[in-house]
C-alpha atoms as a PDB file:
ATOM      1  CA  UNK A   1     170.411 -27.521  12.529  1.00  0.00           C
ATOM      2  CA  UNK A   2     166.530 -27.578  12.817  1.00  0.00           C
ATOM      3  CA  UNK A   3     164.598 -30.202  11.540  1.00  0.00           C
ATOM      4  CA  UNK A   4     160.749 -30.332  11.349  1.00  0.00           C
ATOM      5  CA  UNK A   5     157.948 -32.197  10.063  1.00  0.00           C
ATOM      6  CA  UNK A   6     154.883 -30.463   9.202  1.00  0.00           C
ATOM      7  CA  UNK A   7     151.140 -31.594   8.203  1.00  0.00           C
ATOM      8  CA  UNK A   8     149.826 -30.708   4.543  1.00  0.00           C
ATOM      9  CA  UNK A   9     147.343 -29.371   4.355  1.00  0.00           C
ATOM     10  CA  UNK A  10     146.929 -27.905   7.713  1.00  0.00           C
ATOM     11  CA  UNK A  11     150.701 -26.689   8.499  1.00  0.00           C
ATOM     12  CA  UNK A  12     150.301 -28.123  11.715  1.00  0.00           C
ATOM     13  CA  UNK A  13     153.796 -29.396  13.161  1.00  0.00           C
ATOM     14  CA  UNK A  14     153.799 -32.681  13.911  1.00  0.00           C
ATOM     15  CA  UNK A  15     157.472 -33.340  15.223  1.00  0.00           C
ATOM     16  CA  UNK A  16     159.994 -30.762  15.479  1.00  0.00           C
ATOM     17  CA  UNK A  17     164.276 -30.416  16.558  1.00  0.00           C
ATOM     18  CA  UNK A  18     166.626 -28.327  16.400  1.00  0.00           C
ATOM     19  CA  UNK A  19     170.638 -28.369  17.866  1.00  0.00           C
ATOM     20  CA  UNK A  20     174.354 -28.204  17.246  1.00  0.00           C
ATOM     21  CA  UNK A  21     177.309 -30.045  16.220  1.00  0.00           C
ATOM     22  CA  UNK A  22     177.527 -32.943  14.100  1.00  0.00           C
ATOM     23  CA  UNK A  23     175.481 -35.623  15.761  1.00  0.00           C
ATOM     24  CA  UNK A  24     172.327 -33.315  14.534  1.00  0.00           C
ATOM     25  CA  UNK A  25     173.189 -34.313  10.789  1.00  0.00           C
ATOM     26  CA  UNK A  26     171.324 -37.734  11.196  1.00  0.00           C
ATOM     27  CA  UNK A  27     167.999 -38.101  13.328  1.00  0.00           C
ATOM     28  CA  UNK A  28     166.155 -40.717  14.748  1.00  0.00           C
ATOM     29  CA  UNK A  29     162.116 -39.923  13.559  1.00  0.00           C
ATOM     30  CA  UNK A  30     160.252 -40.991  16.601  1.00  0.00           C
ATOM     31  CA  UNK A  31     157.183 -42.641  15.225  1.00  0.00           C
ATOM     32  CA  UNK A  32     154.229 -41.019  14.564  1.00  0.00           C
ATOM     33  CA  UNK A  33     150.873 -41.095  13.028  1.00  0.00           C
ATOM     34  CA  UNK A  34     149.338 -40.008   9.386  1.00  0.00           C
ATOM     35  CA  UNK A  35     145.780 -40.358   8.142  1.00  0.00           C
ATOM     36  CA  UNK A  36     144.761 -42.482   5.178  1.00  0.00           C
ATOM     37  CA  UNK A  37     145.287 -40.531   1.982  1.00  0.00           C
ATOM     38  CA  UNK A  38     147.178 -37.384   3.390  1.00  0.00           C
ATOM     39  CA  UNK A  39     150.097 -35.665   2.845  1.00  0.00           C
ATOM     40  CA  UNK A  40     153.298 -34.757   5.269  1.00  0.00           C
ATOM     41  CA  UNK A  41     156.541 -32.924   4.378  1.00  0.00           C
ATOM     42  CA  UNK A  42     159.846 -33.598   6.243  1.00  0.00           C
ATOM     43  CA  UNK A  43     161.411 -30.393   6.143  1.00  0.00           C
ATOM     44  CA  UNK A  44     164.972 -30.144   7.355  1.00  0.00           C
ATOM     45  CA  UNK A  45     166.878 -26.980   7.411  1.00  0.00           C
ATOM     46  CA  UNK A  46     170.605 -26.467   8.591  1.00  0.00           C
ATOM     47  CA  UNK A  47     171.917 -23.397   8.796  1.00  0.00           C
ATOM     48  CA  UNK A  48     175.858 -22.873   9.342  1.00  0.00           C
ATOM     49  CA  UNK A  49     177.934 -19.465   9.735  1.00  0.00           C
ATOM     50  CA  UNK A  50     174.857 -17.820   8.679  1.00  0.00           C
ATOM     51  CA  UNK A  51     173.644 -19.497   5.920  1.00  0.00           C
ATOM     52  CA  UNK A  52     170.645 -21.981   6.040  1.00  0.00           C
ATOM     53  CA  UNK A  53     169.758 -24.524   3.430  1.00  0.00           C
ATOM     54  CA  UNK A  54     166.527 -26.522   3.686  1.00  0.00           C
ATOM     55  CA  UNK A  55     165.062 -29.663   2.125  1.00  0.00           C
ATOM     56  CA  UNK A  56     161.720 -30.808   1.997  1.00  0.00           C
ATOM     57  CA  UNK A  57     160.674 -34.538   1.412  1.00  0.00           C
ATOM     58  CA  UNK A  58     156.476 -35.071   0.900  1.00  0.00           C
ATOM     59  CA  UNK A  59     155.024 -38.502   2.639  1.00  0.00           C
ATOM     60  CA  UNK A  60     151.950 -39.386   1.160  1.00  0.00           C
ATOM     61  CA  UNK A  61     150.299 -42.096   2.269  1.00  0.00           C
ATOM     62  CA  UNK A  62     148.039 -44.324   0.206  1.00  0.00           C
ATOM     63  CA  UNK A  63     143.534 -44.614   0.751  1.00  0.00           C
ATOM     64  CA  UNK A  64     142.582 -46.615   3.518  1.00  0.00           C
ATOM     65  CA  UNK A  65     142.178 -49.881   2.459  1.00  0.00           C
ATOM     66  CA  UNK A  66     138.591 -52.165   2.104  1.00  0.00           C
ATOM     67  CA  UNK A  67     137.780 -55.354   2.695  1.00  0.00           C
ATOM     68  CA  UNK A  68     135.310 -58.351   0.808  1.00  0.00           C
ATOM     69  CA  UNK A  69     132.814 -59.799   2.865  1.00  0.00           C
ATOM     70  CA  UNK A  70     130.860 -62.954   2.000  1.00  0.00           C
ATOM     71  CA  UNK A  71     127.989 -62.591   4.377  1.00  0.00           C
ATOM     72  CA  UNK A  72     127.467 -65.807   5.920  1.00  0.00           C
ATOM     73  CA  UNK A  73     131.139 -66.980   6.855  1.00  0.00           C
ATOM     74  CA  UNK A  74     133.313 -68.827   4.754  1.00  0.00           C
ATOM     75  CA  UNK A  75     131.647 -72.019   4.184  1.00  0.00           C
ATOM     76  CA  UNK A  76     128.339 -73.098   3.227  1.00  0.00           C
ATOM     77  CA  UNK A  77     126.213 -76.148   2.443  1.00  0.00           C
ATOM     78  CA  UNK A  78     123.222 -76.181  -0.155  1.00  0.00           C
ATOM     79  CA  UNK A  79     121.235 -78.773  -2.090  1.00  0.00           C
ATOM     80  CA  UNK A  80     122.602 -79.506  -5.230  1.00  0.00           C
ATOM     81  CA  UNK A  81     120.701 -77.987  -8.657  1.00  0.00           C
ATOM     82  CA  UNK A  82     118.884 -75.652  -6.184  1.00  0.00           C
ATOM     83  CA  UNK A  83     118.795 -71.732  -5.885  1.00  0.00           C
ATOM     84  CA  UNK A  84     121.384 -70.251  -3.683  1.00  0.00           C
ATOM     85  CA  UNK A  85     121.858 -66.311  -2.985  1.00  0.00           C
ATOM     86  CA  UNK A  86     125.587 -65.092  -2.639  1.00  0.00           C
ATOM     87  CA  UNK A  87     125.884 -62.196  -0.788  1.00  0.00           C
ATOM     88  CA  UNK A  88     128.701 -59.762  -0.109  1.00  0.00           C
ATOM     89  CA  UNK A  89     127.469 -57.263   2.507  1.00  0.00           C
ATOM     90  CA  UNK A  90     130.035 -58.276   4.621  1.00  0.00           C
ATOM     91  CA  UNK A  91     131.789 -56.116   2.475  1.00  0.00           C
ATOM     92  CA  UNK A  92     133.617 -52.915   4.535  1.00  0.00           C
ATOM     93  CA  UNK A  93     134.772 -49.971   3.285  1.00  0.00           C
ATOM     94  CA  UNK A  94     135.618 -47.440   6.207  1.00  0.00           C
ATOM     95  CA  UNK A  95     136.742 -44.792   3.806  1.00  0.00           C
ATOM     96  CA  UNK A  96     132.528 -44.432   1.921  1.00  0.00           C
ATOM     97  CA  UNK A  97     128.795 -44.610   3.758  1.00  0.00           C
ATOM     98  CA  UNK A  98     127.680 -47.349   1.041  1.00  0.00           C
ATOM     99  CA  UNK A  99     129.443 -49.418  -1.279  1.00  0.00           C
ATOM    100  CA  UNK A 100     128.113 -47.741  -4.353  1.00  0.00           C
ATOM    101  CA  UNK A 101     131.390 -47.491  -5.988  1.00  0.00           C
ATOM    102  CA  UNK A 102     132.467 -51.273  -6.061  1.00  0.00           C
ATOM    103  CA  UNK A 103     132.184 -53.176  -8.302  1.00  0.00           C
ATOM    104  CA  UNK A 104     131.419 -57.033  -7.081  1.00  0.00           C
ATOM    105  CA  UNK A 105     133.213 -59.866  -9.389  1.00  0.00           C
ATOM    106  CA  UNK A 106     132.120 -63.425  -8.261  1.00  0.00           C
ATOM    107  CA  UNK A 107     133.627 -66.441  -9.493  1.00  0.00           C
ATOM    108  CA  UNK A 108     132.357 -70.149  -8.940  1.00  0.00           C
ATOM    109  CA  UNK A 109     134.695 -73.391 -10.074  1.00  0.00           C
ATOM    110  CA  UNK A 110     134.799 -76.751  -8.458  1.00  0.00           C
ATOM    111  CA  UNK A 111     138.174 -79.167  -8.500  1.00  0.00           C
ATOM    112  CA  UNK A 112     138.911 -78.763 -12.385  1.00  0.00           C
ATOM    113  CA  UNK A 113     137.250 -75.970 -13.845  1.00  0.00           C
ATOM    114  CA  UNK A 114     135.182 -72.881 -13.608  1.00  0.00           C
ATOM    115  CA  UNK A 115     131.773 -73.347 -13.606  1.00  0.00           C
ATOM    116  CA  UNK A 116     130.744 -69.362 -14.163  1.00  0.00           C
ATOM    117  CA  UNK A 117     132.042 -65.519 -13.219  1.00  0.00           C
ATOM    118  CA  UNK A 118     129.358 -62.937 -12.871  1.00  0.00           C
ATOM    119  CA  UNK A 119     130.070 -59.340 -12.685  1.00  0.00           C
ATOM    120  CA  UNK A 120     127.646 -57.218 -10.638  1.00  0.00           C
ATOM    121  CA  UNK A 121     127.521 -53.891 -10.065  1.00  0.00           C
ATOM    122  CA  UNK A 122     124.959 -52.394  -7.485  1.00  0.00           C
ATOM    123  CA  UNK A 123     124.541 -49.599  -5.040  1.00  0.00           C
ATOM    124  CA  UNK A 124     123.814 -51.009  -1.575  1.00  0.00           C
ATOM    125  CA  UNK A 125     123.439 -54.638  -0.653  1.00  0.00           C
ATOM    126  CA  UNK A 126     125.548 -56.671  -3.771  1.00  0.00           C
ATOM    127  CA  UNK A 127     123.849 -59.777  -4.132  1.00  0.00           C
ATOM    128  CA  UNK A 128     123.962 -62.673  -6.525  1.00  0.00           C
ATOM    129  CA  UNK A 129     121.392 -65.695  -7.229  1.00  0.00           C
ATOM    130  CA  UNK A 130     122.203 -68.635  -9.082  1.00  0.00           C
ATOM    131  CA  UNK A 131     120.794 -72.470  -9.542  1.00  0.00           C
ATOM    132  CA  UNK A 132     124.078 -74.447  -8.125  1.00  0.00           C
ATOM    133  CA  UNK A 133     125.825 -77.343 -10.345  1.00  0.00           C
ATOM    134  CA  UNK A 134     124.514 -81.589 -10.159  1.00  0.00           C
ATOM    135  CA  UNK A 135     125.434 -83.006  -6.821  1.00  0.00           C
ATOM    136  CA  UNK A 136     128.767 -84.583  -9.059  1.00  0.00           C
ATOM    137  CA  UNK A 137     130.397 -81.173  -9.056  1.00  0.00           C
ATOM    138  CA  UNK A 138     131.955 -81.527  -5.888  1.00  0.00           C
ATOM    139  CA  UNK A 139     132.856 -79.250  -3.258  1.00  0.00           C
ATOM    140  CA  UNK A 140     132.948 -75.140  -4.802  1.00  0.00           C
ATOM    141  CA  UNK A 141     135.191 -72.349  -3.908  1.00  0.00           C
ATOM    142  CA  UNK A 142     133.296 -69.299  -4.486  1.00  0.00           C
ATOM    143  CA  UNK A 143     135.611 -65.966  -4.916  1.00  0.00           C
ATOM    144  CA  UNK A 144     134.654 -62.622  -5.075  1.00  0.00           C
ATOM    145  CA  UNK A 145     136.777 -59.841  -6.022  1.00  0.00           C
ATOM    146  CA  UNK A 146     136.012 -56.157  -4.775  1.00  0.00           C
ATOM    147  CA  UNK A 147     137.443 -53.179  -6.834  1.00  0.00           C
ATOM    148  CA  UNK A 148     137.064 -48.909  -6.719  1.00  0.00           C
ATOM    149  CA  UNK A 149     135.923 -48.304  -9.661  1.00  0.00           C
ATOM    150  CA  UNK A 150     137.461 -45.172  -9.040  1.00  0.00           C
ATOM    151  CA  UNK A 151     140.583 -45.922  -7.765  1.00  0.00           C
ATOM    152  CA  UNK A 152     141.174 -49.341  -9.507  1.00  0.00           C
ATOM    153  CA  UNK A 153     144.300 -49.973  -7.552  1.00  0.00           C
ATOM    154  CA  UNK A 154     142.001 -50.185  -4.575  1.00  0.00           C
ATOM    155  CA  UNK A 155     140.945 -54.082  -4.646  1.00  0.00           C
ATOM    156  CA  UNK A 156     139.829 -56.949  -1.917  1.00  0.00           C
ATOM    157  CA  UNK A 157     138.772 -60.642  -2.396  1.00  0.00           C
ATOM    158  CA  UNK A 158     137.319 -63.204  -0.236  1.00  0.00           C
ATOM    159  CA  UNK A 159     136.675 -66.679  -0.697  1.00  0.00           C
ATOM    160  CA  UNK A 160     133.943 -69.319   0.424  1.00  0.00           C
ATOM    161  CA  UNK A 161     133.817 -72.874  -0.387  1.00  0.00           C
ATOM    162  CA  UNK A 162     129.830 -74.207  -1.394  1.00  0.00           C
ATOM    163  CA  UNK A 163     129.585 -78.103  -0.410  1.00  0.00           C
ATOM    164  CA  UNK A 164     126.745 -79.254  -2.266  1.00  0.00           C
ATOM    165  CA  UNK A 165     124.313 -82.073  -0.733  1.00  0.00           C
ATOM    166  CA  UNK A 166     122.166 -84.743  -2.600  1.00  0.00           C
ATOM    167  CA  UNK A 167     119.120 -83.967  -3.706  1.00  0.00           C
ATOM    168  CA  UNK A 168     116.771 -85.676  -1.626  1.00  0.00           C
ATOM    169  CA  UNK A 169     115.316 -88.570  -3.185  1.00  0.00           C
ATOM    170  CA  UNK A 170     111.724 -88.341  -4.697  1.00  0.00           C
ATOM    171  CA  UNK A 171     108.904 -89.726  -3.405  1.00  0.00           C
ATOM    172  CA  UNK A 172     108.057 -93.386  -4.711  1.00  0.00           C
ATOM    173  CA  UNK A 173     104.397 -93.444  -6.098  1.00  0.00           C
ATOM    174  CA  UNK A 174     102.646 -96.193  -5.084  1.00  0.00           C
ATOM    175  CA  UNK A 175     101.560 -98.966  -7.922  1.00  0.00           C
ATOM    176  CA  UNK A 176      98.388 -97.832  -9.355  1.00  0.00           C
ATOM    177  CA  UNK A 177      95.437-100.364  -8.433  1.00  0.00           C
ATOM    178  CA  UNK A 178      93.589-102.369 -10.602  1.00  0.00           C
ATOM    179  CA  UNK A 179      90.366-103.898 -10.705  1.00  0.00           C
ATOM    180  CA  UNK A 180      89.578-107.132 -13.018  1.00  0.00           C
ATOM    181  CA  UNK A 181      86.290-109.159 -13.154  1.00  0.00           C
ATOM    182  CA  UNK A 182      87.190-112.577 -12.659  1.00  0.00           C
ATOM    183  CA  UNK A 183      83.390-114.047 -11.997  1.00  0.00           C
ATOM    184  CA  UNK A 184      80.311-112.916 -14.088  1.00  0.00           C
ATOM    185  CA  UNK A 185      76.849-113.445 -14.674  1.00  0.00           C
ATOM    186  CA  UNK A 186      75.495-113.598 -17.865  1.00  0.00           C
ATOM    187  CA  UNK A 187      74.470-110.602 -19.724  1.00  0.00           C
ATOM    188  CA  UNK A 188      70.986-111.952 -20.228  1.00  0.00           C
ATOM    189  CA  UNK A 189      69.835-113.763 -16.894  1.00  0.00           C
ATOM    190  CA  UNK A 190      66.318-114.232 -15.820  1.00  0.00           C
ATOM    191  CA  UNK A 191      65.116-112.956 -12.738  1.00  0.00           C
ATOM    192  CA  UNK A 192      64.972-117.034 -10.528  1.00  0.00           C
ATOM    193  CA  UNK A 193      68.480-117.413 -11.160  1.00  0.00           C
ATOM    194  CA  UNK A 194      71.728-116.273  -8.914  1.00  0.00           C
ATOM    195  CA  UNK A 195      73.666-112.940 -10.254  1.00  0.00           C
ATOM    196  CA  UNK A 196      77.463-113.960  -9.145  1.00  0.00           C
ATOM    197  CA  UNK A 197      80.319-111.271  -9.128  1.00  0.00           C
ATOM    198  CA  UNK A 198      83.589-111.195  -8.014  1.00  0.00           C
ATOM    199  CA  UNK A 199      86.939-108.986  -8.905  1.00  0.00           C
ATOM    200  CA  UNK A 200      90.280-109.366  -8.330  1.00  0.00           C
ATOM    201  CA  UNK A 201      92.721-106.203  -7.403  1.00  0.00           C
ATOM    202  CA  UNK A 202      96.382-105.540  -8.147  1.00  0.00           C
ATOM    203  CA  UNK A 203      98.668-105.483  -6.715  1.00  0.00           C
ATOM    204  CA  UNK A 204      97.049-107.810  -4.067  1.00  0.00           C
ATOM    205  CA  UNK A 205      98.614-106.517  -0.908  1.00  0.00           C
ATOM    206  CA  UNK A 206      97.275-103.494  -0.873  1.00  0.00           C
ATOM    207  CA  UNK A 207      96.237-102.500   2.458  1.00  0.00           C
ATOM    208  CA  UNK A 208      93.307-100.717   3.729  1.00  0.00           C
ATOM    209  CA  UNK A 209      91.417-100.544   0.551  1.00  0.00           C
ATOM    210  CA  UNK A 210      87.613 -99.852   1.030  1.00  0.00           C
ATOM    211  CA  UNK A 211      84.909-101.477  -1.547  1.00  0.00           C
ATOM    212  CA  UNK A 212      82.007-100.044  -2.432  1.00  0.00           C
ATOM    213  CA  UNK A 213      79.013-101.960  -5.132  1.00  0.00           C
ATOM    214  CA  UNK A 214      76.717 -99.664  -6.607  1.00  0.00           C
ATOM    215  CA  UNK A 215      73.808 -99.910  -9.736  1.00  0.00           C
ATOM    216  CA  UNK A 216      74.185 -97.056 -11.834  1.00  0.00           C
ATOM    217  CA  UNK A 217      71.426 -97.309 -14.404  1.00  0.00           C
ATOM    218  CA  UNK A 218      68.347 -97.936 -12.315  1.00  0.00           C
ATOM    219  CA  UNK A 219      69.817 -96.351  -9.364  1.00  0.00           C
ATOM    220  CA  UNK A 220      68.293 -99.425  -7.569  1.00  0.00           C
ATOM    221  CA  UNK A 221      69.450 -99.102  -3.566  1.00  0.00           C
ATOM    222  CA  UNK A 222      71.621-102.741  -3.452  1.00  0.00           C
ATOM    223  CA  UNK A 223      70.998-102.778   0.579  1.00  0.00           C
ATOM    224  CA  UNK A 224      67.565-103.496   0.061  1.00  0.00           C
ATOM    225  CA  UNK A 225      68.404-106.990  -1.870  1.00  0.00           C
ATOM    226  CA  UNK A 226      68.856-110.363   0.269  1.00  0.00           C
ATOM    227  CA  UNK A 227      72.046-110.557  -0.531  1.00  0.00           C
ATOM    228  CA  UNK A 228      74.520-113.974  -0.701  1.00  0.00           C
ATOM    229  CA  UNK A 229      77.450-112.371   0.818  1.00  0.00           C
ATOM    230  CA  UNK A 230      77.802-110.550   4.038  1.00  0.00           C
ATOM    231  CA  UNK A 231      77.976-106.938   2.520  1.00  0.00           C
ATOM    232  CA  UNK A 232      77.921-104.630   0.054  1.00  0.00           C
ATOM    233  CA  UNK A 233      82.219-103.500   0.676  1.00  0.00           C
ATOM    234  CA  UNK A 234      83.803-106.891  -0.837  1.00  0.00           C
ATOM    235  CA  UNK A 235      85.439-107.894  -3.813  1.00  0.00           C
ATOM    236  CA  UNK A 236      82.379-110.146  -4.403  1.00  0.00           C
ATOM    237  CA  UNK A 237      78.732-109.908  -4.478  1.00  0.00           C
ATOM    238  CA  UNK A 238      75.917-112.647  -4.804  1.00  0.00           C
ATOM    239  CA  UNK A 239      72.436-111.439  -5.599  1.00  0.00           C
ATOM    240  CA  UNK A 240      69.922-113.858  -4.617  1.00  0.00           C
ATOM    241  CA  UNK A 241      67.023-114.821  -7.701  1.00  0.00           C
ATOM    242  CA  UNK A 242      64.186-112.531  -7.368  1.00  0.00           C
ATOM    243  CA  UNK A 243      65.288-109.979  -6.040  1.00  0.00           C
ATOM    244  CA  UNK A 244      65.422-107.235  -9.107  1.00  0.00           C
ATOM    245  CA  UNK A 245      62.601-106.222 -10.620  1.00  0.00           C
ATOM    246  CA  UNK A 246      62.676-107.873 -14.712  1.00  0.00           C
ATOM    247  CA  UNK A 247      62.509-106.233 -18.186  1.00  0.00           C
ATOM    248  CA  UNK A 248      64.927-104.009 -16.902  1.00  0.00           C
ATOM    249  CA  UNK A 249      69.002-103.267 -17.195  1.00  0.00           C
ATOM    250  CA  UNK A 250      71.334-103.135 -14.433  1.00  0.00           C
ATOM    251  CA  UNK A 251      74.828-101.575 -14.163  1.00  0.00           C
ATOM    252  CA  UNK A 252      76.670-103.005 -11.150  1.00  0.00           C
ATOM    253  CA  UNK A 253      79.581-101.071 -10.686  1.00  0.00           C
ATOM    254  CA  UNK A 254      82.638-102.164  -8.005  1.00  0.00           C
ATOM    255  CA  UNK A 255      84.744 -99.311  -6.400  1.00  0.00           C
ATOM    256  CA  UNK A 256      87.941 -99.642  -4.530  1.00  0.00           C
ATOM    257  CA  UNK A 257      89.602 -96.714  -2.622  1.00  0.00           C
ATOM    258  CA  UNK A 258      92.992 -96.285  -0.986  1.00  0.00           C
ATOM    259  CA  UNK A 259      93.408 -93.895   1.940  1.00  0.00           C
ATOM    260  CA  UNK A 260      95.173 -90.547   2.195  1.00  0.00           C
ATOM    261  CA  UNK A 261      98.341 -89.923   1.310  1.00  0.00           C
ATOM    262  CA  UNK A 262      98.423 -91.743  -1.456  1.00  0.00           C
ATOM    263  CA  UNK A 263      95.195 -92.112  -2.042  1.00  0.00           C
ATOM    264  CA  UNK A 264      93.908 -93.801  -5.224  1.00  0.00           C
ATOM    265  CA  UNK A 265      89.975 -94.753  -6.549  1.00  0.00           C
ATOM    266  CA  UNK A 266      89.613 -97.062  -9.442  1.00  0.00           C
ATOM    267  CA  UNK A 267      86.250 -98.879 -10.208  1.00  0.00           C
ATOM    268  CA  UNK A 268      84.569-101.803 -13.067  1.00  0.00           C
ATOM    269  CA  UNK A 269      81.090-102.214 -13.821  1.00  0.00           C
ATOM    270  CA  UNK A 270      79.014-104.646 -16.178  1.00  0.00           C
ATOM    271  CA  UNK A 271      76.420-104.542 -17.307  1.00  0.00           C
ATOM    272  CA  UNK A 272      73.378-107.085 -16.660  1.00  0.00           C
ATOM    273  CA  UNK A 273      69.447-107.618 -18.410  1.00  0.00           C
ATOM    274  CA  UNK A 274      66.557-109.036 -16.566  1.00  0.00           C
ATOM    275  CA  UNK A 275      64.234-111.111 -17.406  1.00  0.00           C
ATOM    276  CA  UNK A 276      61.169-112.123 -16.589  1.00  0.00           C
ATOM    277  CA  UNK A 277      60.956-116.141 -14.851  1.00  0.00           C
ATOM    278  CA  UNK A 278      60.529-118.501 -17.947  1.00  0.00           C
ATOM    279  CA  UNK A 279      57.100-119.316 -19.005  1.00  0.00           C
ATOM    280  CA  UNK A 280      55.935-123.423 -18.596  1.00  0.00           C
ATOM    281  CA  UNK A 281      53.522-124.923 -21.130  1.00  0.00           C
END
């Protein structure tokens, strides 16, 4: 009885016995080693009082077999409703130089349903962008599902899960200011008498806001005036009488500014005539 085993396509003999007597019906195969997608024949042949019969049984064994990849690990964390790139070049295929002939299936769901699938199919580096769910989705699994086009028998998955973070919270804009006259002169004031002004600013405990009084129509230089209050960067200002020159219109305007980073300007202004002192029979 001889029994052999023998390569296809190369004829090469990988395991080979031959003897006599009955215990030579049944063998014990020692173990042995076959590439991915080849082919071996067991061929056994007895031959007895001359005559020799021979059977041949083909081992094929299947393509090597691929794995998905999500590059990255197996868990991530992202900001909810912002853009997040999945990515399978984890992806191995030992059998292929690229991973041309997969196709990618990716598949998002939280707790109780599925949010989206999204088939891609790319030669190279398989990637996938999307805008993740509201922070109330709760924690994702992310699947993705590798298959040969070619040999569609051929398939991998791997799975991720996406916990999603709040948002964080925006920025709280600070109250606009306002400005208010609450002390005025008259609009028509002659030139011996007191110009009063004063404003009031909301909200009042804003801090660090800088003053500024200008006149806008005669572009007369305030810091010249004898002033009644200290300067010209308060809420108030007191002209003292004679000080502007009559028959003439003055703007006075009142500018308040907040600093950087919230910086705000807002400003008033009135509007005031001068005239000349009154005349005494």
């Amino acid at each position: 009885i001889e029994w052999t085993i023998t390569s296809i396509p190369t004829s090469s003999v990988l395991w080979a016995q031959s003897g006599t007597g009955a215990e030579f019906l049944s063998v014990l195969v020692p173990p042995f080693t076959l590439d991915y997608d080849s082919t071996a024949t067991i061929n056994a042949t007895i031959t007895y009082l001359g005559t020799s019969t021979s059977e041949i049984v083909v081992v094929t064994t299947p393509q090597q077999p691929f794995y998905a990849g999500i590059a990255g690990g197996s868990s991530f964390s992202v900001v909810a409703e912002s853009n997040f790139t999945l990515d399978a070049s984890a992806t191995v295929d030992p059998a292929f130089d690229n991973l041309s002939h997969l196709d990618f299936t990716w598949t998002v769901r939280n707790a109780s349903m599925v949010l989206f699938v999204d088939s891609v199919t790319v030669v190279g580096v398989p990637t996938l962008e999307f805008v993740t769910p509201s922070f109330d989705s709760g924690i994702l699994t992310i699947e993705l599902t590798v298959v040969d086009r070619n040999f569609p028998t051929r398939t991998s998955t791997a799975t991720a899960t996406l916990n999603l973070l709040a948002p964080p919270a925006s920025p709280t804009s600070p109250e606009p200011l306002r400005l208010t006259f609450v002390t005025l002169p008259p609009s028509n004031i002659h030139v011996h008498q007191t110009l009063r002004f004063a404003a009031l600013l909301t909200p009042p405990e804003t801090a660090d806001v800088t003053f500024a009084w200008t006149e806008r129509t005669q572009n007369f230089p305030l810091n010249t005036l004898s002033l009644g209050t200290p300067s010209l960067t308060q809420r108030s200002l007191v002209i003292l009488p004679n000080q502007l020159p009559p028959n003439a219109i003055y703007t006075f305007r009142l500018t308040a500014t907040t600093p950087a980073p919230d910086a705000q300007t807002v400003w008033i202004e009135t509007s005031v005539r001068i005239f000349p002192p009154l005349s005494v029979d």
